[in-house]
Protein backbone atom coordinates (compact mmCIF):
# COMPACT_ATOMS: atom_id res chain seq x y z
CA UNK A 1 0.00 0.00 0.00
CA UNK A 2 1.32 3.39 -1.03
CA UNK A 3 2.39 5.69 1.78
CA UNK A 4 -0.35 8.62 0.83
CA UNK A 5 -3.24 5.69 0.97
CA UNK A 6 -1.95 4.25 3.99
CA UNK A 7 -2.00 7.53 5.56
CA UNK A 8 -6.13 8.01 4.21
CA UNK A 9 -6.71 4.94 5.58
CA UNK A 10 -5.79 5.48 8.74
CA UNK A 11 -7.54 8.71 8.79
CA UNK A 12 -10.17 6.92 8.18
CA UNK A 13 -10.38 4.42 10.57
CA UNK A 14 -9.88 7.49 13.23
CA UNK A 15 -12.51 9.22 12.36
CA UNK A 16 -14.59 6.39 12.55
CA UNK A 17 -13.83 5.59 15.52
CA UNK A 18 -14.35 8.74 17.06
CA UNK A 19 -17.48 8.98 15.51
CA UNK A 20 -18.48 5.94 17.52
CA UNK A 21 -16.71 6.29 20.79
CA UNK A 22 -18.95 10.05 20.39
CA UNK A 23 -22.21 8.50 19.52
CA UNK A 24 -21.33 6.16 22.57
CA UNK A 25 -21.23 8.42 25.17
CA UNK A 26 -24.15 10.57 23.45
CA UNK A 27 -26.56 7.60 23.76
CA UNK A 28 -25.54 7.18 27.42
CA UNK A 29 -26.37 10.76 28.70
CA UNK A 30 -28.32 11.88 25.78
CA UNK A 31 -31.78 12.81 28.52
CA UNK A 32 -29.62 15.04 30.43
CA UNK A 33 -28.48 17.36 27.53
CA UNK A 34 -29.56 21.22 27.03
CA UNK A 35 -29.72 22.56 23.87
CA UNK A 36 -26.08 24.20 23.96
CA UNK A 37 -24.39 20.70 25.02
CA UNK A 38 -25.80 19.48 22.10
CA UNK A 39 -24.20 22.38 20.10
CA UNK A 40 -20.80 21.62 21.19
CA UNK A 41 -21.43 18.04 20.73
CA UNK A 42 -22.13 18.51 17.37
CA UNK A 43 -19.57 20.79 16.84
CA UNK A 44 -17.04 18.15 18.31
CA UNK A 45 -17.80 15.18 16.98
CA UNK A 46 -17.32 17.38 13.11
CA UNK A 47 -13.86 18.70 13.65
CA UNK A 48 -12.13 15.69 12.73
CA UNK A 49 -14.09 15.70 9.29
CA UNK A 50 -13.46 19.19 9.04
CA UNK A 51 -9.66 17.88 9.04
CA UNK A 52 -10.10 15.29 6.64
CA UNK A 53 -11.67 17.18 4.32
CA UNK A 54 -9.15 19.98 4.73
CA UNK A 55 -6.30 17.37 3.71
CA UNK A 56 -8.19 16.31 0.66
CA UNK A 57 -8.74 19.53 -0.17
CA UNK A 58 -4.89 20.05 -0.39
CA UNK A 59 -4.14 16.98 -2.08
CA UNK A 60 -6.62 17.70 -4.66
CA UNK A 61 -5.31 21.46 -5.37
CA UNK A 62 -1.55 19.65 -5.61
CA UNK A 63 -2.82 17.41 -8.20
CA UNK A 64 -4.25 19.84 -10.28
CA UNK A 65 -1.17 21.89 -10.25
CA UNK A 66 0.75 18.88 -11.50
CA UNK A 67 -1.94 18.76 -14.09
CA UNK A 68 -1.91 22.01 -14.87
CA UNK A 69 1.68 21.64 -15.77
CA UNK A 70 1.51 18.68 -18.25
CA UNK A 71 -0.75 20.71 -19.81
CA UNK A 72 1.66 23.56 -20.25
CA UNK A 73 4.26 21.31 -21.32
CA UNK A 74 2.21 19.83 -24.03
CA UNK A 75 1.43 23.28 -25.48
CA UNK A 76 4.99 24.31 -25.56
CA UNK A 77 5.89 21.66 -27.50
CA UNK A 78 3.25 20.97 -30.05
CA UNK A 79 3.74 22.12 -33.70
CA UNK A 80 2.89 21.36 -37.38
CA UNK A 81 5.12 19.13 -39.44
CA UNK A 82 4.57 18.67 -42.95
CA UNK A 83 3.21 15.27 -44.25
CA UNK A 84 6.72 14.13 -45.67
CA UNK A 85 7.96 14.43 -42.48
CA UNK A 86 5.25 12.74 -41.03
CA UNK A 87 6.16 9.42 -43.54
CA UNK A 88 9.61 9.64 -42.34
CA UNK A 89 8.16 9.48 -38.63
CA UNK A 90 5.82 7.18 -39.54
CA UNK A 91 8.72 4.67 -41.14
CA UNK A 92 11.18 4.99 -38.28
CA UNK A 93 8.24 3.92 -35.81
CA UNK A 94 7.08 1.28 -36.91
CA UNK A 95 9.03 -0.98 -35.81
CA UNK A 96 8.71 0.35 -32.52
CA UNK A 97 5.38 0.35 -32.55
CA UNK A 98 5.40 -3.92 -33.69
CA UNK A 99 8.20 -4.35 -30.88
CA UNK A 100 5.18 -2.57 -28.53
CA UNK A 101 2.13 -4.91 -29.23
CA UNK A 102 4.24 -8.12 -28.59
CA UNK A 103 5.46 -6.64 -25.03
CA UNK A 104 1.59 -5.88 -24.33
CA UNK A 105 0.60 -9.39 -25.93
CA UNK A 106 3.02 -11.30 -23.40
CA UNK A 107 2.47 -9.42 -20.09
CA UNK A 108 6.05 -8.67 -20.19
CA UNK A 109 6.85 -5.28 -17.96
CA UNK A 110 7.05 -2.39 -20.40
CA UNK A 111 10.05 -0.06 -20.10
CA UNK A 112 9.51 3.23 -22.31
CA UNK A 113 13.13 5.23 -23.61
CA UNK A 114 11.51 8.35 -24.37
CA UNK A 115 13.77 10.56 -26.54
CA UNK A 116 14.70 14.28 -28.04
CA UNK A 117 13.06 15.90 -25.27
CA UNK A 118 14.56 19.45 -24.26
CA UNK A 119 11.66 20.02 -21.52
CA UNK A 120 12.52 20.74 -18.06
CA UNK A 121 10.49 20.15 -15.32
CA UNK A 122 10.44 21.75 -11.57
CA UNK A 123 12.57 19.13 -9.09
CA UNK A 124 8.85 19.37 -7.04
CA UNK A 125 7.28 17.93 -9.77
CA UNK A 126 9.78 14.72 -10.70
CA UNK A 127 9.65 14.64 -7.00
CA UNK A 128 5.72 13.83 -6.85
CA UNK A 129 6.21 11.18 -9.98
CA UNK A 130 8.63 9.25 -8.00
CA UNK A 131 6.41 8.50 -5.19
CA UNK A 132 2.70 8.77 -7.28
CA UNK A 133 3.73 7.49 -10.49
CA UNK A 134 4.15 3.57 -10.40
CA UNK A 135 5.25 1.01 -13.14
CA UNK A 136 1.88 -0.20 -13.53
CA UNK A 137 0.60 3.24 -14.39
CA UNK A 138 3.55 3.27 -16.59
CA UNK A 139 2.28 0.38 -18.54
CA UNK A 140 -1.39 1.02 -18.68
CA UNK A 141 -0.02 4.50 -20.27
CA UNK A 142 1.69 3.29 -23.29
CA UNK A 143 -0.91 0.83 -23.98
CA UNK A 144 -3.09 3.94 -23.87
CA UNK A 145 -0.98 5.88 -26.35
CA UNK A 146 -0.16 2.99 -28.58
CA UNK A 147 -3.92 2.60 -29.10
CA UNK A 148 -4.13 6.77 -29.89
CA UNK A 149 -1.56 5.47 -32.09
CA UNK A 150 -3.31 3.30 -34.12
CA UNK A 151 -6.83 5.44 -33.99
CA UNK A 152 -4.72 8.34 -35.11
CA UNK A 153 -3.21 6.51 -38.37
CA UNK A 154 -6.34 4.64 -39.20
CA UNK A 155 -9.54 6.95 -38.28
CA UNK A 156 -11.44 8.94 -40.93
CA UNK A 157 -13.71 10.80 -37.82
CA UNK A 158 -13.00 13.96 -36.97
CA UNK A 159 -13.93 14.19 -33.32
CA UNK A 160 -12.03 10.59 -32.58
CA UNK A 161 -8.92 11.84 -34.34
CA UNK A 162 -8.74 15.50 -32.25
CA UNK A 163 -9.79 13.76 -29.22
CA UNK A 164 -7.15 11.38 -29.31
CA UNK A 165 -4.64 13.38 -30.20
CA UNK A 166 -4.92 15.22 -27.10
CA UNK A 167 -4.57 11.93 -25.35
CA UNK A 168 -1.75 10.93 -27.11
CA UNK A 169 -0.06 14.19 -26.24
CA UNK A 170 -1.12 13.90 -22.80
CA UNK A 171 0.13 10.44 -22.24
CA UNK A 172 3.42 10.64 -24.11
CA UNK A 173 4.76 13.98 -22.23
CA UNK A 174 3.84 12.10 -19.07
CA UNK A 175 6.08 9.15 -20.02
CA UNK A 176 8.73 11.50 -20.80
CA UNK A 177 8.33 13.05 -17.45
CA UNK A 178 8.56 10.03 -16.18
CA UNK A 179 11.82 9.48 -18.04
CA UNK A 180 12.95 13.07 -16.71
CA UNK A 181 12.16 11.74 -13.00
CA UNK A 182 14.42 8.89 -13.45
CA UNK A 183 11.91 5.67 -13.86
CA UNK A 184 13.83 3.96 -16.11
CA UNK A 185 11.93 2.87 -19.51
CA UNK A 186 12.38 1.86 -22.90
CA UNK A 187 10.10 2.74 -25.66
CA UNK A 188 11.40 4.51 -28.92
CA UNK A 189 8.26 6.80 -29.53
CA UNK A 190 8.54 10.33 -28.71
CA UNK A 191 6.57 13.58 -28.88
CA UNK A 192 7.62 14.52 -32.07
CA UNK A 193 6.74 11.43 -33.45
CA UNK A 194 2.97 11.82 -31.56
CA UNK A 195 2.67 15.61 -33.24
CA UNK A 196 3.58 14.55 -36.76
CA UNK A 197 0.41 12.60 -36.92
CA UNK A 198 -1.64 15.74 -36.62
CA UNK A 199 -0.51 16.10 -40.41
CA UNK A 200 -3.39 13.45 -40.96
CA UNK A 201 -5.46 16.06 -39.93
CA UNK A 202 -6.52 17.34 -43.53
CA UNK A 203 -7.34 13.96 -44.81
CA UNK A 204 -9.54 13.02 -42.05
CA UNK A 205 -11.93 16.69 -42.36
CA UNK A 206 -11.86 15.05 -46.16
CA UNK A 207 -13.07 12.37 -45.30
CA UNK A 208 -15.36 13.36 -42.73
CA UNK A 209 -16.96 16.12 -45.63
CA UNK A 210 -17.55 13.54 -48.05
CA UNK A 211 -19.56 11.60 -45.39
CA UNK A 212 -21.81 14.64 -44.77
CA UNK A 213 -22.40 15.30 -48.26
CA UNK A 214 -23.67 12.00 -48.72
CA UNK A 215 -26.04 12.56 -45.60
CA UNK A 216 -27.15 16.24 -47.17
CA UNK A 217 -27.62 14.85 -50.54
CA UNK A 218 -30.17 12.12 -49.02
CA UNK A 219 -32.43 14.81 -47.87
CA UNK A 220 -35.32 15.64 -49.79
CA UNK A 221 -36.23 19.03 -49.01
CA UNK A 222 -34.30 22.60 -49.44
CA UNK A 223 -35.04 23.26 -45.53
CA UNK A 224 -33.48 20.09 -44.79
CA UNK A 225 -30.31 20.22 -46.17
CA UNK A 226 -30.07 23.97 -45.60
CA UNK A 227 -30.54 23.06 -41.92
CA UNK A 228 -27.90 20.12 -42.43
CA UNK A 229 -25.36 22.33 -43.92
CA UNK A 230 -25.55 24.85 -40.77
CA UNK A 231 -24.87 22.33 -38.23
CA UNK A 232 -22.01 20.46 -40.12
CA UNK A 233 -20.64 24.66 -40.60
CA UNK A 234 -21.12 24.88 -36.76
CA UNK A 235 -19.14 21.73 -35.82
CA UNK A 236 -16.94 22.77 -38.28
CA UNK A 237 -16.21 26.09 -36.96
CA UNK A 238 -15.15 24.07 -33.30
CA UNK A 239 -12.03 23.25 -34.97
CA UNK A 240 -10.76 26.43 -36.77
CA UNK A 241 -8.02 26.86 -34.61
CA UNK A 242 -6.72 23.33 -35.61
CA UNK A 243 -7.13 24.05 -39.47
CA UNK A 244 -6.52 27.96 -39.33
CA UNK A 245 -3.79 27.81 -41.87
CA UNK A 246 -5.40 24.82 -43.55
CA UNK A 247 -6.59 25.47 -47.58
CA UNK A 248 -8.64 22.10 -47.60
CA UNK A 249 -10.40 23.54 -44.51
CA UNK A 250 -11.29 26.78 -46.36
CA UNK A 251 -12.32 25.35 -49.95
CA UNK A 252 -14.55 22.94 -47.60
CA UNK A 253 -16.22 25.79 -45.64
CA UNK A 254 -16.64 27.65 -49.26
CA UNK A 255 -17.98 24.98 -50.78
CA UNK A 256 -20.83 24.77 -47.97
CA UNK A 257 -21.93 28.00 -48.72
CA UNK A 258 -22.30 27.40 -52.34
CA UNK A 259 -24.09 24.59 -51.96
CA UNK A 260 -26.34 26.65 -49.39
CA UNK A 261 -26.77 29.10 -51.53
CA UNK A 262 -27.93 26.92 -54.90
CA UNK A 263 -30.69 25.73 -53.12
């Protein structure tokens, strides 16, 4: 049992058994009690929940900080690579990725080598990994990320690819945190590698367009696929940010409003 649980539990049990050593000695004097004793009583029998909840309240806040600064992390690093760079990335993993699925596949304890990483993090933070972050996690985390992997190489959805992306990104920088604190893995993907497959990004809104304009073209009625063509513009306009610089994202939107506007 990890030190910080230990220390819940027996919290835990304290409280507890305060709680009935106080409901005790209530129930054998309760008849002769005014309305102040039972004030205070109250008021005692709460301040070691007041306590507890005080400590979770600060573990809580320290967690979020930590999360607060993967986050950072994974928007200082993330950038656009082009989509021949994204084949070369693509080539050079792949083998990784194979040598991956047959550690999952036996069982075998997975150590990640996470590499080309210039990030550094606050000793208070690689501090907190040593002692929160466990091997287990470790592995459950790159089976994560190898199945963002293959979702981000494979899927022709929009949402699914964005939304795993952000996983991806999210699990990979904690790996190589984890790598920065000293837990000792070996796994030849990296961040860079994770960010080229945004590149995929433009082929997937393809894809995802033509699917709609089947759906539109189905409808019968001018109302209909007007109505259609506002939603898909809405969703659309969700992920500018992501396609800001993008032309395919542009002639798509355009090409929307013609289609509006013919009807």
């Amino acid at each position: 049992m990890k030190r910080t649980n230990l220390r819940e539990f027996i919290i835990s049990i304290m409280v507890i058994l305060w709680t009935v050593i106080c409901g005790i000695k209530v129930y054998e004097n309760y008849s002769h009690y005014t309305l102040l004793d039972w004030l205070i009583i109250i008021i005692v029998i709460l301040i070691p929940y007041a306590i507890a909840w005080l400590l979770i309240r600060k573990k809580c806040k320290k967690q979020v900080q930590e999360t607060a600064t993967f986050a950072a992390n994974v928007r200082y690093t993330a950038s656009n690579t082009s989509t021949t760079q994204i084949n070369i990335a693509q080539k050079l993993a792949n083998n990784s990725i194979n040598q991956l699925n047959e550690t999952l596949s036996s069982g075998s304890a997975i150590k990640v080598n996470v590499q080309n990483t210039n990030i550094t993090y606050p000793e208070e933070v690689l501090r907190s990994m040593r002692t929160a972050y466990s091997p287990m996690q470790a592995q459950e985390d790159v089976r994560i990320l190898n199945d963002c992997i293959n979702l981000l190489r494979t899927t022709t959805n929009l949402d699914t690819f964005f939304s795993r992306y952000e996983l991806a990104l999210q699990k990979i920088m904690t790996l190589e945190q984890a790598k920065a604190a000293g837990i000792l893995m070996n796994l030849p993907i990296t961040s860079d590698y994770v960010m080229s497959l945004k590149g995929r990004a433009d082929e997937v809104l393809q894809s995802t367009y033509d699917k709609e304009l089947k759906e539109i073209d189905k409808l019968k009625t001018a109302d209909g696929k007007k109505n259609r063509i506002d939603k898909f513009i809405l969703r659309l306009s969700e992920y500018y940010d992501e396609f800001e610089f993008s032309s395919t994202y542009r002639n798509i939107i355009n090409s929307l409003n013609l289609y509006k506007e013919d009807l």
